[in-house]
N, C-alpha and C. Protein backbone atom coordinates (compact mmCIF):
# COMPACT_ATOMS: atom_id res chain seq x y z
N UNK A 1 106.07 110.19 111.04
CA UNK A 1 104.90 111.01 111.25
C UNK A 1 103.78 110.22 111.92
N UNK A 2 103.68 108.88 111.31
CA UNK A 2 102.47 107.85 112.48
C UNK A 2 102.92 108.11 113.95
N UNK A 3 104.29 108.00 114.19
CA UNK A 3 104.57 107.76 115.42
C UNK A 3 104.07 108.97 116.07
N UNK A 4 104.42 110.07 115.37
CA UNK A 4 104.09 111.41 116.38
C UNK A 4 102.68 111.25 116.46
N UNK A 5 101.94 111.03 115.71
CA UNK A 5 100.51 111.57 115.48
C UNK A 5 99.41 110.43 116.11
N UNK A 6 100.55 109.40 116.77
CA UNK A 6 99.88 107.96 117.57
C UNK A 6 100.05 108.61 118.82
N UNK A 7 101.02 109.39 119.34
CA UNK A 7 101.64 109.39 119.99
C UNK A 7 100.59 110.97 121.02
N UNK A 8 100.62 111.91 119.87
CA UNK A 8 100.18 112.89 120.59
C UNK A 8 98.48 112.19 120.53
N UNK A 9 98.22 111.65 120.24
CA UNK A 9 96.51 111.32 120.41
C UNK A 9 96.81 111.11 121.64
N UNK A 10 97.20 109.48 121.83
CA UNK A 10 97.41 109.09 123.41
C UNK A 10 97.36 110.54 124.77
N UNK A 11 98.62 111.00 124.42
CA UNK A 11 98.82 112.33 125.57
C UNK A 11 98.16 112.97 125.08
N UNK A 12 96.74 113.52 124.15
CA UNK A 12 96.10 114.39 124.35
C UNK A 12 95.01 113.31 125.10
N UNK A 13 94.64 112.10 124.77
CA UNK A 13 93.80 111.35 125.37
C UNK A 13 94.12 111.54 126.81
N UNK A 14 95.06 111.75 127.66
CA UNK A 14 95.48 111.67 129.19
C UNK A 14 94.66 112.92 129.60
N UNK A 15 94.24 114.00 129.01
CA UNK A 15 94.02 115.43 129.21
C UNK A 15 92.50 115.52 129.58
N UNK A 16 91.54 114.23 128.44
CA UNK A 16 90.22 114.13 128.34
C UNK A 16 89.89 113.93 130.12
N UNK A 17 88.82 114.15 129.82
CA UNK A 17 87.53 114.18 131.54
C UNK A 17 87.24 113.17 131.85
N UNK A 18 87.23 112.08 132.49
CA UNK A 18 86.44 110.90 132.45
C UNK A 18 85.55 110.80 131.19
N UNK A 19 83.86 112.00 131.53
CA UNK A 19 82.95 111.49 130.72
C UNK A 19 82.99 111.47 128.88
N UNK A 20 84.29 112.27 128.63
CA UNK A 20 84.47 112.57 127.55
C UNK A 20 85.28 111.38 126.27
N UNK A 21 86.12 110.17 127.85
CA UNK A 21 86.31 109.32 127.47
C UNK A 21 85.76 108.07 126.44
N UNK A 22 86.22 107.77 125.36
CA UNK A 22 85.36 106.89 125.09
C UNK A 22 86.12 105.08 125.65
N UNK A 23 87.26 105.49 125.88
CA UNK A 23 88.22 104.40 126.33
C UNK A 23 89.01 104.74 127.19
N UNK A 24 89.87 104.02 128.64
CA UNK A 24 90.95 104.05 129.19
C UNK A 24 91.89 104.85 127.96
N UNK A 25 92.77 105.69 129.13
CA UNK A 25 94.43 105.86 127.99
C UNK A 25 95.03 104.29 127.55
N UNK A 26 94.88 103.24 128.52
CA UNK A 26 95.60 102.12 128.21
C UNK A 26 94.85 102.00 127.01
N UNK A 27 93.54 101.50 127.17
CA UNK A 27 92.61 101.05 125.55
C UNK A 27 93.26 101.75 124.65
N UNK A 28 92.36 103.05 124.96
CA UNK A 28 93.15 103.83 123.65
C UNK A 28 94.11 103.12 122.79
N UNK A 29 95.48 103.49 123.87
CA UNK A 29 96.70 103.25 123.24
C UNK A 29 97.06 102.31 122.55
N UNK A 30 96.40 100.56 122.71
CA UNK A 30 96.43 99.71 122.55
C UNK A 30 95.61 99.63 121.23
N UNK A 31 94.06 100.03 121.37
CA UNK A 31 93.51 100.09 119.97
C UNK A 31 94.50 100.87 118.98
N UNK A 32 95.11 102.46 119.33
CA UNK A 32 95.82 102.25 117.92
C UNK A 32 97.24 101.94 117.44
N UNK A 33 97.76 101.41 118.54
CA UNK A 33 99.10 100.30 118.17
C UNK A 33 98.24 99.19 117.40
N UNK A 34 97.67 99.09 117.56
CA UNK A 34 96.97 97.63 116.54
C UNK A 34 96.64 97.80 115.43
N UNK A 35 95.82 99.11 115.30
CA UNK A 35 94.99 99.28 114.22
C UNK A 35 95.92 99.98 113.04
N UNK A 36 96.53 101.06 113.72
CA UNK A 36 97.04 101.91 112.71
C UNK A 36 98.13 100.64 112.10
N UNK A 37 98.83 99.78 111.78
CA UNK A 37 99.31 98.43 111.13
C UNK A 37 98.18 98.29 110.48
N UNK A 38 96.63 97.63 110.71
CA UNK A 38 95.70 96.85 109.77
C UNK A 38 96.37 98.21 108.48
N UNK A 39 96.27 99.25 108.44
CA UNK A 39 96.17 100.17 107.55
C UNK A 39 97.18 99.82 106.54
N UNK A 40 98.35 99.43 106.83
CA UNK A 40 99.63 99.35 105.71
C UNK A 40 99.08 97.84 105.34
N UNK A 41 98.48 96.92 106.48
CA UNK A 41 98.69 95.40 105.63
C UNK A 41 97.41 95.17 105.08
N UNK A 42 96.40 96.07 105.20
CA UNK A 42 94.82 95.77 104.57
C UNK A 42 95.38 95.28 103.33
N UNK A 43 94.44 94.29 102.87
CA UNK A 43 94.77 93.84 101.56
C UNK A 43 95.81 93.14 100.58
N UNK A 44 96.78 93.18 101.38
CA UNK A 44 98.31 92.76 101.13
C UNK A 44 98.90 91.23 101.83
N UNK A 45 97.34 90.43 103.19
CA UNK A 45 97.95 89.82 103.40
C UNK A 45 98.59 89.98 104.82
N UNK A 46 98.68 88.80 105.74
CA UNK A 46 99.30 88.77 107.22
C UNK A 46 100.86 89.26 106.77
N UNK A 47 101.50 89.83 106.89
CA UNK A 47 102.79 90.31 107.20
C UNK A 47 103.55 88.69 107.48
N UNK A 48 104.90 88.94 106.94
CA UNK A 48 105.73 87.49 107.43
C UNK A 48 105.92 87.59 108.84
N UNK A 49 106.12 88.81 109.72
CA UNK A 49 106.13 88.47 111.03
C UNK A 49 105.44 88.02 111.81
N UNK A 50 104.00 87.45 111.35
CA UNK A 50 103.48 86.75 111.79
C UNK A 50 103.43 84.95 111.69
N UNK A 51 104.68 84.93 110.73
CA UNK A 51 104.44 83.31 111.19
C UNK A 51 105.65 82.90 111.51
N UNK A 52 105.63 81.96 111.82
CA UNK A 52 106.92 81.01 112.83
C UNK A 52 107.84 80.51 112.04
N UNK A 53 108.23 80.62 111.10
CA UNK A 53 109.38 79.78 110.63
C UNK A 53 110.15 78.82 110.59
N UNK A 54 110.86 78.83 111.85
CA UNK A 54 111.32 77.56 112.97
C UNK A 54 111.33 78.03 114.31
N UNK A 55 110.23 76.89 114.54
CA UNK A 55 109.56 77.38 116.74
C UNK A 55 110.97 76.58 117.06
N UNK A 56 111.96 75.85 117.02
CA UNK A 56 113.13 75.67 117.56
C UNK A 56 114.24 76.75 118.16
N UNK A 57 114.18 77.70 116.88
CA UNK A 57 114.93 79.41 117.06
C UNK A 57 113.83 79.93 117.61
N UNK A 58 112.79 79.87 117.70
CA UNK A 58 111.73 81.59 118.00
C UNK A 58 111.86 80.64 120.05
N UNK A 59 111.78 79.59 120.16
CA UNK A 59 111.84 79.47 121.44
C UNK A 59 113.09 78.97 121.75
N UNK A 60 114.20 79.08 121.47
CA UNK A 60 115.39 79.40 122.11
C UNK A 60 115.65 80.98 122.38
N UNK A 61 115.76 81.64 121.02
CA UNK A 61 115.28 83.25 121.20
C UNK A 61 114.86 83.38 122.15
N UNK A 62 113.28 83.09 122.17
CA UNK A 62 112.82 83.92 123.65
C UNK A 62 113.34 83.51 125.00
N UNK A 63 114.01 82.18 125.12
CA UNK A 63 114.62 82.22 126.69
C UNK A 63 115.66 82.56 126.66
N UNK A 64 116.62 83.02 126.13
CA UNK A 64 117.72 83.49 125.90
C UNK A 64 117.22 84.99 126.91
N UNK A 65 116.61 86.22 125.66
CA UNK A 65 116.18 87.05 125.62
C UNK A 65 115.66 87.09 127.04
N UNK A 66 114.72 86.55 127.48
CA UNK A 66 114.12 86.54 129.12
C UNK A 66 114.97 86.35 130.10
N UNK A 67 116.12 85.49 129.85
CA UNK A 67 117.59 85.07 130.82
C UNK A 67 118.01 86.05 130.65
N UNK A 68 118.22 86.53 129.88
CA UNK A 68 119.31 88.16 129.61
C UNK A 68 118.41 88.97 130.18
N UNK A 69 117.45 89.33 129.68
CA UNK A 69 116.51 90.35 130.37
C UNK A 69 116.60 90.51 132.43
N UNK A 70 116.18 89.49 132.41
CA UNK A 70 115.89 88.90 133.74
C UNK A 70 116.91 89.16 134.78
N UNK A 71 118.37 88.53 134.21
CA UNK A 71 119.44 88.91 135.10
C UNK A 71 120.38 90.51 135.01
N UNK A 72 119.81 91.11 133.98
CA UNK A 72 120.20 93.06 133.88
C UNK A 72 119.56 93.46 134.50
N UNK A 73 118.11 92.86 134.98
CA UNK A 73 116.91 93.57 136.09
C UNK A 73 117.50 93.16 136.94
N UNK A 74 117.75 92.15 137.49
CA UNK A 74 118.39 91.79 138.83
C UNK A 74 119.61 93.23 138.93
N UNK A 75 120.03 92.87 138.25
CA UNK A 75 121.46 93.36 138.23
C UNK A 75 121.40 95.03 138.70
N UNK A 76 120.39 95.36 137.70
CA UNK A 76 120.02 97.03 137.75
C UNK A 76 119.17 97.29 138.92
N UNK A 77 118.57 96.31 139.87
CA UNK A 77 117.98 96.56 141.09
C UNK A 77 118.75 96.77 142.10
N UNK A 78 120.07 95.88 141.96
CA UNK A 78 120.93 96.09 142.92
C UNK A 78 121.86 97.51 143.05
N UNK A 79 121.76 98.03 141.97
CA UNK A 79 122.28 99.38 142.05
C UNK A 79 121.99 100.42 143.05
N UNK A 80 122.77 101.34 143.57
CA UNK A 80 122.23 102.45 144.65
C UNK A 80 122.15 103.81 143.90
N UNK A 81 121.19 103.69 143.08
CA UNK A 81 120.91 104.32 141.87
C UNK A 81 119.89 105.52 142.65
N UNK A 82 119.84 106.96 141.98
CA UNK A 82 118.40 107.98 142.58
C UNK A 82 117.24 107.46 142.49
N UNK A 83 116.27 107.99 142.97
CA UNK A 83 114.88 107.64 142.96
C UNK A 83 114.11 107.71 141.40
N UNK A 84 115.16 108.96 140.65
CA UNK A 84 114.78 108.99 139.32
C UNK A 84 114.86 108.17 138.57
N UNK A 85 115.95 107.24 138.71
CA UNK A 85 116.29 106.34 137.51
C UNK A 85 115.90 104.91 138.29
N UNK A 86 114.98 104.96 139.61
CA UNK A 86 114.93 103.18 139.67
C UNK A 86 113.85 103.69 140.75
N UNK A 87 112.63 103.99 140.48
CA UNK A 87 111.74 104.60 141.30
C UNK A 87 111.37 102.98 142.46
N UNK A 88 112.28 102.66 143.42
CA UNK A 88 111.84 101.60 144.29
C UNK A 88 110.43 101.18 145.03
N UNK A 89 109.71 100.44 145.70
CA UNK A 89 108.11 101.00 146.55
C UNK A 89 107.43 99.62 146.00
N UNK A 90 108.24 99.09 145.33
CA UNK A 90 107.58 97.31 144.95
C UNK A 90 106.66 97.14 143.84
N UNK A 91 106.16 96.53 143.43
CA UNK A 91 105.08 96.61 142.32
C UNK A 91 104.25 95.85 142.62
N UNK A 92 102.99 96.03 141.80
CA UNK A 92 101.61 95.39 142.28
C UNK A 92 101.68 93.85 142.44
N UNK A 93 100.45 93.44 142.86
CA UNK A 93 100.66 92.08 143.14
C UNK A 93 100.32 91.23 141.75
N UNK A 94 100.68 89.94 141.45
CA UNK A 94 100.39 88.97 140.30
C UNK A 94 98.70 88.61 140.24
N UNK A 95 98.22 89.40 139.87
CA UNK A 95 96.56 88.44 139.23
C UNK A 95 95.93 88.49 137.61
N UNK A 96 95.06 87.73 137.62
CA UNK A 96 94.48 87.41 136.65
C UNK A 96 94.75 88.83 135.74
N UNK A 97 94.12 89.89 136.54
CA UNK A 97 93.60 91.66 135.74
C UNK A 97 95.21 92.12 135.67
N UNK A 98 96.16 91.41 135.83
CA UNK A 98 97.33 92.43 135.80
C UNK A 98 97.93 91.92 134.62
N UNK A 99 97.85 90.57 135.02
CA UNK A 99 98.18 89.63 133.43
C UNK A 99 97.93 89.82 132.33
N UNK A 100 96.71 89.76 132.05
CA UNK A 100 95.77 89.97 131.12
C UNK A 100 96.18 91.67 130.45
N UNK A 101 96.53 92.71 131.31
CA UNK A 101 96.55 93.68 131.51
C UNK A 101 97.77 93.70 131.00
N UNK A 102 98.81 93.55 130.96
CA UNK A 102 100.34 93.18 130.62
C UNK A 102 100.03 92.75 128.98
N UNK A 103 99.61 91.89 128.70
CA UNK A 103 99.39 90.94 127.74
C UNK A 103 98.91 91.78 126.35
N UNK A 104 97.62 92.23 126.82
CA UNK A 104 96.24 92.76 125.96
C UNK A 104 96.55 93.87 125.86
N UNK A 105 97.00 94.78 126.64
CA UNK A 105 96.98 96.11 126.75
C UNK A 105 98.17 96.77 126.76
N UNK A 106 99.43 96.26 126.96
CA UNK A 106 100.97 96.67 126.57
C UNK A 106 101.60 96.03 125.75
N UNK A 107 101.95 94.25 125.96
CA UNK A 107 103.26 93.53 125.12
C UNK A 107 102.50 93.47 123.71
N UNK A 108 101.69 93.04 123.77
CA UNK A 108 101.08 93.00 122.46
C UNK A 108 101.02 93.58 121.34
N UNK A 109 100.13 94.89 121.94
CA UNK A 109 99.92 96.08 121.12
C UNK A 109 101.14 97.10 120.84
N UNK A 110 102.06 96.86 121.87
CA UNK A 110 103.43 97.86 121.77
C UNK A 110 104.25 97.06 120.56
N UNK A 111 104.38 95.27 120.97
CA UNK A 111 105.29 94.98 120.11
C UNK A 111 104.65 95.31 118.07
N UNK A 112 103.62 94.99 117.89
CA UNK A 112 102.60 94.91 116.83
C UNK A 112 103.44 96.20 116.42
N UNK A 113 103.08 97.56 117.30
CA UNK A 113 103.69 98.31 116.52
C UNK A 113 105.20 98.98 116.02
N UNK A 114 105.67 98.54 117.35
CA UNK A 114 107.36 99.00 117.40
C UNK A 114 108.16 97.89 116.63
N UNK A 115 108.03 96.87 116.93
CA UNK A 115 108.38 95.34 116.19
C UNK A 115 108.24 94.49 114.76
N UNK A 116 106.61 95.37 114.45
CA UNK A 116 105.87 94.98 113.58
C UNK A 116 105.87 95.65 112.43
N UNK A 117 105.13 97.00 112.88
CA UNK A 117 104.61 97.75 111.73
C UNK A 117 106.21 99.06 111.36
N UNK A 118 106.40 99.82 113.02
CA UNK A 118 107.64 100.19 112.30
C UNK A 118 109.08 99.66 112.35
N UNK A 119 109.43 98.85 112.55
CA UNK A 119 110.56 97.98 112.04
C UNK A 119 110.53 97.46 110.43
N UNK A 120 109.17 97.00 109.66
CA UNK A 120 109.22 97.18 108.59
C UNK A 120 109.19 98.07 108.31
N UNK A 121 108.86 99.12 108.62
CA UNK A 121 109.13 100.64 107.93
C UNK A 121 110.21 101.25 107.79
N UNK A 122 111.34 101.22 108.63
CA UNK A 122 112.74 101.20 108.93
C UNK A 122 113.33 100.16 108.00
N UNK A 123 113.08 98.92 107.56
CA UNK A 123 113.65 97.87 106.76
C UNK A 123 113.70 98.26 105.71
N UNK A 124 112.25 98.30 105.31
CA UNK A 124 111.59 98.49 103.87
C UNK A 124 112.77 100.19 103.65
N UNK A 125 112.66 101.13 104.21
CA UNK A 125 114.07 102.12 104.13
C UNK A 125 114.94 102.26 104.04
N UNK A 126 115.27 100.73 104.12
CA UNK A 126 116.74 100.58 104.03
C UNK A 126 117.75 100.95 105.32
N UNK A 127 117.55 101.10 106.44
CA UNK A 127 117.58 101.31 108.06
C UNK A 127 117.57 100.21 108.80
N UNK A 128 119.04 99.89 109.03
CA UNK A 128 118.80 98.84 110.14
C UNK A 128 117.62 99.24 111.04
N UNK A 129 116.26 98.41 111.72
CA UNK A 129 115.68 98.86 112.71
C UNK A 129 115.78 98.43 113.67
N UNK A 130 116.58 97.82 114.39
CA UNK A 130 116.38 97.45 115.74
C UNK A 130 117.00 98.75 116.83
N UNK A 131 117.92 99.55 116.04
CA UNK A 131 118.23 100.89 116.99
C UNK A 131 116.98 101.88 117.14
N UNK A 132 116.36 102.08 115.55
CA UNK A 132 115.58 103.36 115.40
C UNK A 132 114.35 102.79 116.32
N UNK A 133 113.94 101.43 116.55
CA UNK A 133 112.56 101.55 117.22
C UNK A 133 112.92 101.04 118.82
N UNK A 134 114.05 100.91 118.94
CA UNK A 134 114.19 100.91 120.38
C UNK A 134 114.53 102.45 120.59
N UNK A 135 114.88 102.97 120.19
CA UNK A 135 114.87 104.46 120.45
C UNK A 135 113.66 105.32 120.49
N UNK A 136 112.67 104.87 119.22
CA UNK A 136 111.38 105.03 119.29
C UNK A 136 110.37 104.73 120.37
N UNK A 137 110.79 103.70 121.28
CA UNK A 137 110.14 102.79 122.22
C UNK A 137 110.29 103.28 123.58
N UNK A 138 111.96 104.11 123.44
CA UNK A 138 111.93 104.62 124.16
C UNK A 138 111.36 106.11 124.73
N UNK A 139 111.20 106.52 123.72
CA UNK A 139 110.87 107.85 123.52
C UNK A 139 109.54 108.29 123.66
N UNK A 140 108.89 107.05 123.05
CA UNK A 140 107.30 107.08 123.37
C UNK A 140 107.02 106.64 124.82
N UNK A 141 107.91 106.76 125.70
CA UNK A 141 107.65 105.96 127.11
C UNK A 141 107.85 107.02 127.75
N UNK A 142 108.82 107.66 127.65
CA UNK A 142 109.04 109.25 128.03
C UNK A 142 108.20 110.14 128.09
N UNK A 143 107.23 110.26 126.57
CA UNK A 143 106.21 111.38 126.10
C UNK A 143 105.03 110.90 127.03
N UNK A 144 104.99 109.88 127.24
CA UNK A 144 103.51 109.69 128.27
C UNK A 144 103.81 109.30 129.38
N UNK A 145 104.81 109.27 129.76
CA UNK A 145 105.14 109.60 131.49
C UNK A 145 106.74 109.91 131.53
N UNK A 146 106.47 111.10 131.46
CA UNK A 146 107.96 111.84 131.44
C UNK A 146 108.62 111.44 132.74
N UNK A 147 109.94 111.02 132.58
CA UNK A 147 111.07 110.83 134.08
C UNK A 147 112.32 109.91 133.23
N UNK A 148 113.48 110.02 134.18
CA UNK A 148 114.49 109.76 133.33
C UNK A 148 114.37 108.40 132.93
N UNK A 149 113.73 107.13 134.18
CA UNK A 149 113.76 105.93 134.25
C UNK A 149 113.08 105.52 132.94
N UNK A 150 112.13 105.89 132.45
CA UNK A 150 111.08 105.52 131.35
C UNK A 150 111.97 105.45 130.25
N UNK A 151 113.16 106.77 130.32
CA UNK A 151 114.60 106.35 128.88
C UNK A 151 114.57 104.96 128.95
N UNK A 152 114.98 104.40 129.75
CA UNK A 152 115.72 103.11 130.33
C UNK A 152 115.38 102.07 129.34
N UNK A 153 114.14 102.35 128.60
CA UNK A 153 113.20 101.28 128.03
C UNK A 153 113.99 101.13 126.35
N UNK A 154 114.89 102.02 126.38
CA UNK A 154 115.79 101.71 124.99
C UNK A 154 116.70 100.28 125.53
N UNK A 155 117.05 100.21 126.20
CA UNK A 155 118.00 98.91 126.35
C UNK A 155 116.67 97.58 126.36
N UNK A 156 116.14 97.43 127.14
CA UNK A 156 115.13 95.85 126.45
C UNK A 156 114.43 96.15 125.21
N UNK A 157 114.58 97.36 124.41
CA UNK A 157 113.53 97.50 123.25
C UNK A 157 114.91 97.12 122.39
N UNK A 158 116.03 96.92 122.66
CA UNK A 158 117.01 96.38 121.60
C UNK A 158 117.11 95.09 121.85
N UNK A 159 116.80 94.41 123.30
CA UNK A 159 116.76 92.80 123.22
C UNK A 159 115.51 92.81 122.41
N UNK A 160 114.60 93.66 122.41
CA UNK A 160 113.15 92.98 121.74
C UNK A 160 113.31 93.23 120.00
N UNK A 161 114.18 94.22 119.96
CA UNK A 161 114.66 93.60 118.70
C UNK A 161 115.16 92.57 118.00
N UNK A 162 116.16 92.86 119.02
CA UNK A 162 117.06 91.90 118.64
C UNK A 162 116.11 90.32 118.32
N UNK A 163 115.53 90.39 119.38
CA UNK A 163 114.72 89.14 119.32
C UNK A 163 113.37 88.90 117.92
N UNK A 164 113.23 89.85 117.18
CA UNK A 164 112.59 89.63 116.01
C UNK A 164 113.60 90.14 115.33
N UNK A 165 114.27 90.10 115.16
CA UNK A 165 115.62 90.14 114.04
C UNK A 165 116.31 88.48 114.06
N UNK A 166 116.16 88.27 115.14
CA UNK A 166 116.86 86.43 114.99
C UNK A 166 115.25 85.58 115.02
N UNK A 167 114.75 85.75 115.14
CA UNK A 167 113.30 84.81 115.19
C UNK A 167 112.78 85.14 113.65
N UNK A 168 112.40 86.36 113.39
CA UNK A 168 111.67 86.66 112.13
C UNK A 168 110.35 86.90 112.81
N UNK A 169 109.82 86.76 113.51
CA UNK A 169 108.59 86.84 113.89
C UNK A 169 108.22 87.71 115.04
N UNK A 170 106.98 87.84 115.59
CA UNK A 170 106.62 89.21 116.55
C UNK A 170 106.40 88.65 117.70
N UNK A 171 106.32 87.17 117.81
CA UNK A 171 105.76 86.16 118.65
C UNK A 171 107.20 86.70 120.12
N UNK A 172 108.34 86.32 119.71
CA UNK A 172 109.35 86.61 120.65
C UNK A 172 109.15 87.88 121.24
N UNK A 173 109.35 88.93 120.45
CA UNK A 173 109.12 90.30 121.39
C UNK A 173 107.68 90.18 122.32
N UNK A 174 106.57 89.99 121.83
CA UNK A 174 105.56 89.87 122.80
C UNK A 174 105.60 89.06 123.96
N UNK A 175 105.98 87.29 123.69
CA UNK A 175 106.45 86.98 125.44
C UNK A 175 107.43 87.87 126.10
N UNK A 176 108.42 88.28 125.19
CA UNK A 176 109.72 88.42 126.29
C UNK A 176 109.41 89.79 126.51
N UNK A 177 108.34 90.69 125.80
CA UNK A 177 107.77 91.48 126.70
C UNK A 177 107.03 92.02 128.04
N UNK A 178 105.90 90.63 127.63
CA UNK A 178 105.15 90.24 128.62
C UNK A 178 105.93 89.96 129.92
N UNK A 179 107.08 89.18 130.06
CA UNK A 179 107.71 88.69 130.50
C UNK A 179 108.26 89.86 131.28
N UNK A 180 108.97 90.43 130.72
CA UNK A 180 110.00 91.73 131.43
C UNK A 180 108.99 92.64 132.42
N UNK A 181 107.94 92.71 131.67
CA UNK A 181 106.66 93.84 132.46
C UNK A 181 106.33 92.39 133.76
N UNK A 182 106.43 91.54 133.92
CA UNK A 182 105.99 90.79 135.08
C UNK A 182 107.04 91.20 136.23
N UNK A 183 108.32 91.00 135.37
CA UNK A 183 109.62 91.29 136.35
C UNK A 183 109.99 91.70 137.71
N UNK A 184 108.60 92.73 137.53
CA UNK A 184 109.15 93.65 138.51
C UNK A 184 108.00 92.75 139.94
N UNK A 185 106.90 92.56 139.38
CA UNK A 185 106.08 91.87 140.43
C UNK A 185 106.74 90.25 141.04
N UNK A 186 107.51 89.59 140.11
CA UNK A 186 107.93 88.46 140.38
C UNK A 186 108.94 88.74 141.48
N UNK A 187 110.43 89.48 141.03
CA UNK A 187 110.91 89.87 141.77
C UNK A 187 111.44 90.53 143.05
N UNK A 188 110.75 91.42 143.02
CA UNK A 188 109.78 93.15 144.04
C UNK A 188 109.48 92.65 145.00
N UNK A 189 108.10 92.06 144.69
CA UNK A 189 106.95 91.66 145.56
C UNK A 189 106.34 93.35 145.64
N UNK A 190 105.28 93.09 146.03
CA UNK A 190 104.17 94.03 146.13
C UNK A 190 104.87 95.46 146.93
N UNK A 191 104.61 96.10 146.19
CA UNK A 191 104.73 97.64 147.01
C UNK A 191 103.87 97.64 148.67
């Protein structure tokens, strides 16, 4: 029920007027991937996925995860796939505001909640979670920009599981998030 009710704010937020705005849809979205979590851990304490355990596994994990990532993008670029499922035209160029923008405003706040808040929720259920919130991850990518390609986002939301299921921590999904969302500019080059 968080998810829906995170979910339709955002896409009713897309609907608002400029002046009616009090934030970007990105802000938005980002303030409540963050916040709605403080709510379950107020008082209880940082969550264990926030600490490192052994940085030996959490950074083998993540280059693993980024090598794998990295060469299925290759791989899935080379396809002679429709316009629907691999919308081609290049991606923006690498700066400071895109970074930052990647970072602050998607890997972060997406992993916090898909990684973070409901993956323990799925655990604590007794639910393996690395299917239900890559499915979740995907689904919420769909609802705010509907097209088939945006599905697509279930296959790295199971490496980004996967990758806090062998790390223990949220640290991996957020680079190798960050990471995957660069992909397309590293690779591409600029539209």
């Amino acid at each position: 029920m968080v998810f829906a009710a995170v979910f339709a704010a955002i896409r009713f937020s897309l609907y608002l007027d400029s002046p009616l705005r009090f934030f970007s849809p990105a802000v938005f979205a980002a303030v409540l991937f963050l916040y709605v979590p403080v709510l379950r851990y107020w008082g209880r304490g940082f969550p264990a996925w926030t600490r490192v355990e052994n940085p030996r596994k959490t950074l083998g994990t993540g280059m693993l995860l980024f090598v794998a990532g990295a060469a299925a993008f290759t791989l899935f670029t080379m396809l002679p796939l429709p316009p629907e499922l691999f919308p081609r035209g290049g991606a923006p160029p690498i700066s400071p505001v895109l970074t930052a923008h990647i970072l602050l405003l998607t890997a972060l706040p997406e992993e916090v909640f898909f990684r973070g808040y409901l993956y323990d929720l799925f655990e604590k259920a007794g639910w393996e979670p690395v299917i239900p919130t890559s499915l979740l991850f995907a689904v919420g990518h769909l609802v705010l920009s509907p097209s088939p390609y945006r599905l697509l986002t279930f296959f790295p939301g199971l490496l980004l599981g996967w990758g806090r299921k062998s790390s223990g921590n949220i640290y991996v999904p957020v680079a190798v998030h960050f990471l995957y969302n660069l992909l397309p500019s590293l690779l591409m080059g600029p539209g």
